[in-house]
Protein backbone atom coordinates (compact mmCIF):
# COMPACT_ATOMS: atom_id res chain seq x y z
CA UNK A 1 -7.55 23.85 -7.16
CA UNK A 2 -3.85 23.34 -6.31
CA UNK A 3 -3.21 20.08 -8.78
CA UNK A 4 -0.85 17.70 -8.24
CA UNK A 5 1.30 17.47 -5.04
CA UNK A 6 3.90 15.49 -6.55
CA UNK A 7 3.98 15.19 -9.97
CA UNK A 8 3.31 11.83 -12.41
CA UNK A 9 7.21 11.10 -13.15
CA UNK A 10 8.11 11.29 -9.30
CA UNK A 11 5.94 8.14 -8.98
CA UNK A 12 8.69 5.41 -10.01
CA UNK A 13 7.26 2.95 -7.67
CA UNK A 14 5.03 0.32 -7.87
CA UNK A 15 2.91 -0.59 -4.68
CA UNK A 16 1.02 -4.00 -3.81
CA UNK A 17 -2.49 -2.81 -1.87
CA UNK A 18 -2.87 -5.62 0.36
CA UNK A 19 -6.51 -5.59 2.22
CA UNK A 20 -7.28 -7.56 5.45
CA UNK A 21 -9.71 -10.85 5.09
CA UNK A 22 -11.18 -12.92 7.44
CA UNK A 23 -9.44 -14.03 9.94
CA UNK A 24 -8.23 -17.47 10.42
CA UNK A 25 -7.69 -20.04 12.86
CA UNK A 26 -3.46 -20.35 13.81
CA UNK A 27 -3.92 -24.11 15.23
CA UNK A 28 -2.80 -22.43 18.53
CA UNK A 29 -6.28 -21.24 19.29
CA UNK A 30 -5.49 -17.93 17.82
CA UNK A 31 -6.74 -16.55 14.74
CA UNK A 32 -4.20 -14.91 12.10
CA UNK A 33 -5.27 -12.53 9.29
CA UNK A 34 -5.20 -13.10 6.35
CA UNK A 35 -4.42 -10.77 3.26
CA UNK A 36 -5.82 -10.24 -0.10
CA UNK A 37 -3.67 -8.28 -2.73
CA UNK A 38 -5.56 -5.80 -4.89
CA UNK A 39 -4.64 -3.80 -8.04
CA UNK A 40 -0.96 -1.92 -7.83
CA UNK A 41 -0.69 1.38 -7.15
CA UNK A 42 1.88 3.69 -8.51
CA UNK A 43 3.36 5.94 -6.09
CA UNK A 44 6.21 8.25 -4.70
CA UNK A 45 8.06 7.12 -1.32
CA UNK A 46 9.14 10.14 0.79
CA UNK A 47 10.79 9.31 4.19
CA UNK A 48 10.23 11.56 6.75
CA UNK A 49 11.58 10.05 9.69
CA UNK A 50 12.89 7.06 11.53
CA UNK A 51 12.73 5.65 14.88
CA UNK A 52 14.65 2.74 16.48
CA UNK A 53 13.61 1.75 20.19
CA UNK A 54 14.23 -1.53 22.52
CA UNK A 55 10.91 -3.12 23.35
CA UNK A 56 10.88 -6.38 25.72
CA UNK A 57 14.37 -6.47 25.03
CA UNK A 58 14.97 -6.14 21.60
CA UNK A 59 15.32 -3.43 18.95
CA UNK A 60 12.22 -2.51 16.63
CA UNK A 61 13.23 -0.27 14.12
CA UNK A 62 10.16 1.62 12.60
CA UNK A 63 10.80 3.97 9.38
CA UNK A 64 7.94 6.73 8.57
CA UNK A 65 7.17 7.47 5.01
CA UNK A 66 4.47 9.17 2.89
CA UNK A 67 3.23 7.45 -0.48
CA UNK A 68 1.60 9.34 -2.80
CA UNK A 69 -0.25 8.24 -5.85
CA UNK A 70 -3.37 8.76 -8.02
CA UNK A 71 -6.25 8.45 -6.23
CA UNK A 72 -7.52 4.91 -5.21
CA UNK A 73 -10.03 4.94 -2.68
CA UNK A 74 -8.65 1.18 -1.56
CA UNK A 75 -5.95 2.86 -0.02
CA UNK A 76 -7.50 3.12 3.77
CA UNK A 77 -6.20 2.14 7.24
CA UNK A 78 -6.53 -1.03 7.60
CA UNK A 79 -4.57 -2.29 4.70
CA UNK A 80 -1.00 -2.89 4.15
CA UNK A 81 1.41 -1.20 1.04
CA UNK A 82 4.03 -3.36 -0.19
CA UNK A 83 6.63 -1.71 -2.04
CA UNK A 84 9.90 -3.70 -3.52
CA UNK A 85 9.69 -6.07 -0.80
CA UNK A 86 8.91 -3.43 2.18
CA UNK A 87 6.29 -3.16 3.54
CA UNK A 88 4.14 -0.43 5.39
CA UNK A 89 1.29 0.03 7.67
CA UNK A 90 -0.95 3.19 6.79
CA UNK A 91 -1.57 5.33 9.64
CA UNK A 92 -3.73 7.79 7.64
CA UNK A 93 -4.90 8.53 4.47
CA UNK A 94 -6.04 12.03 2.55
CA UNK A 95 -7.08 13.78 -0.53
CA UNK A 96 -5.97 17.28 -1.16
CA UNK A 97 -8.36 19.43 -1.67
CA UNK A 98 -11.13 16.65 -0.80
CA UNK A 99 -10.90 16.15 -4.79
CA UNK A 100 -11.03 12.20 -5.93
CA UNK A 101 -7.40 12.84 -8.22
CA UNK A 102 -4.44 11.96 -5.84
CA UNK A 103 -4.85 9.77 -2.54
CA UNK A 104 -1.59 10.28 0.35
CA UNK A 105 -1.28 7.10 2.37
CA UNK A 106 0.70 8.00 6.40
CA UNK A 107 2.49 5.01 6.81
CA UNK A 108 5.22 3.11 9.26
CA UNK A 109 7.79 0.86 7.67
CA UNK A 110 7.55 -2.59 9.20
CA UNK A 111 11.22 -2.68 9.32
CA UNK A 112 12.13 -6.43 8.77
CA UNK A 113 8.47 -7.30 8.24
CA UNK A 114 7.38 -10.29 5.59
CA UNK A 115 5.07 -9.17 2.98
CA UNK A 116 1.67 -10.60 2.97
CA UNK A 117 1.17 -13.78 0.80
CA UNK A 118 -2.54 -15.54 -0.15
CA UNK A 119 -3.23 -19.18 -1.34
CA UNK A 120 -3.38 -17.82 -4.61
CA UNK A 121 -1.86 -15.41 -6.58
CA UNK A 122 -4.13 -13.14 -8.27
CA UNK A 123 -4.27 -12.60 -11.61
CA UNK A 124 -2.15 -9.70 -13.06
CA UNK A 125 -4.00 -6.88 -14.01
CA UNK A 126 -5.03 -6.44 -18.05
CA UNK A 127 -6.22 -3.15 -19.03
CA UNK A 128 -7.39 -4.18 -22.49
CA UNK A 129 -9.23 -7.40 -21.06
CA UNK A 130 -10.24 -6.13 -18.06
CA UNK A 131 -11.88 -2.99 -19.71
CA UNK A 132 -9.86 0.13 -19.02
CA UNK A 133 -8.52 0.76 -22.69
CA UNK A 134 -9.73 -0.92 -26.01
CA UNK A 135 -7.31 -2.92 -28.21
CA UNK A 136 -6.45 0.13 -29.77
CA UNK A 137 -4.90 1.47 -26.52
CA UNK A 138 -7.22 4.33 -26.20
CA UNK A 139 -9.85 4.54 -23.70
């Protein structure tokens, strides 16, 4: 077993796991999707690369990171990472070693993107009340 591929203080970030819902009618006769935010993840942003091209004629700017966390198996493809207001598209996601302890989400920076919202915020995660630790703060 090789342990941890980044270690537990390099994770000084704090991302929103945003999952896709149904999707909704835009009025247009489109349909939008719509997001629901899950627990927060904490994680390590590495860049690895950036790319700025002209599309239809104006400039996308994409950015390429790697986020790397505990393991959380709602970290998949088809959800969105916000992190401090940035937010990224996962491209692929692994375990090392195929071992359920650290979860490393591929993503591209939606470079100017709006994070997610839903109707309603949901409630902030409680570890005593919602289980994880007792009032005595052990587990």
């Amino acid at each position: 077993m090789s342990g941890l591929t980044v270690p537990l203080g390099e994770r000084r970030h704090w991302a929103d796991v945003w999952t896709p819902g149904e999707a909704v009618p835009d009025g247009d006769g489109g349909f939008t999707t719509s997001w629901t935010r899950g627990l927060e993840w904490a994680v390590a942003v590495r860049p690895t690369g950036a790319d700025e091209s002209a599309r239809a004629g104006t400039s996308v700017a994409t950015g390429s990171h790697v986020l790397t966390g505990g393991y959380h198996d709602g970290v998949t493809r088809a959800c969105r990472l916000v992190v401090n207001g940035r937010v990224f598209e996962v491209s692929g996601v692994v375990q090392p070693d195929e071992l359920p302890i650290e979860t490393v989400a591929y993503c591209t920076e939606l470079v100017g993107a709006t994070p997610p919202t839903e109707a309603e915020d949901v409630e902030a995660f409680d570890p005593v009340r919602d289980g994880w630790i007792g009032k005595d703060g052990r587990p």
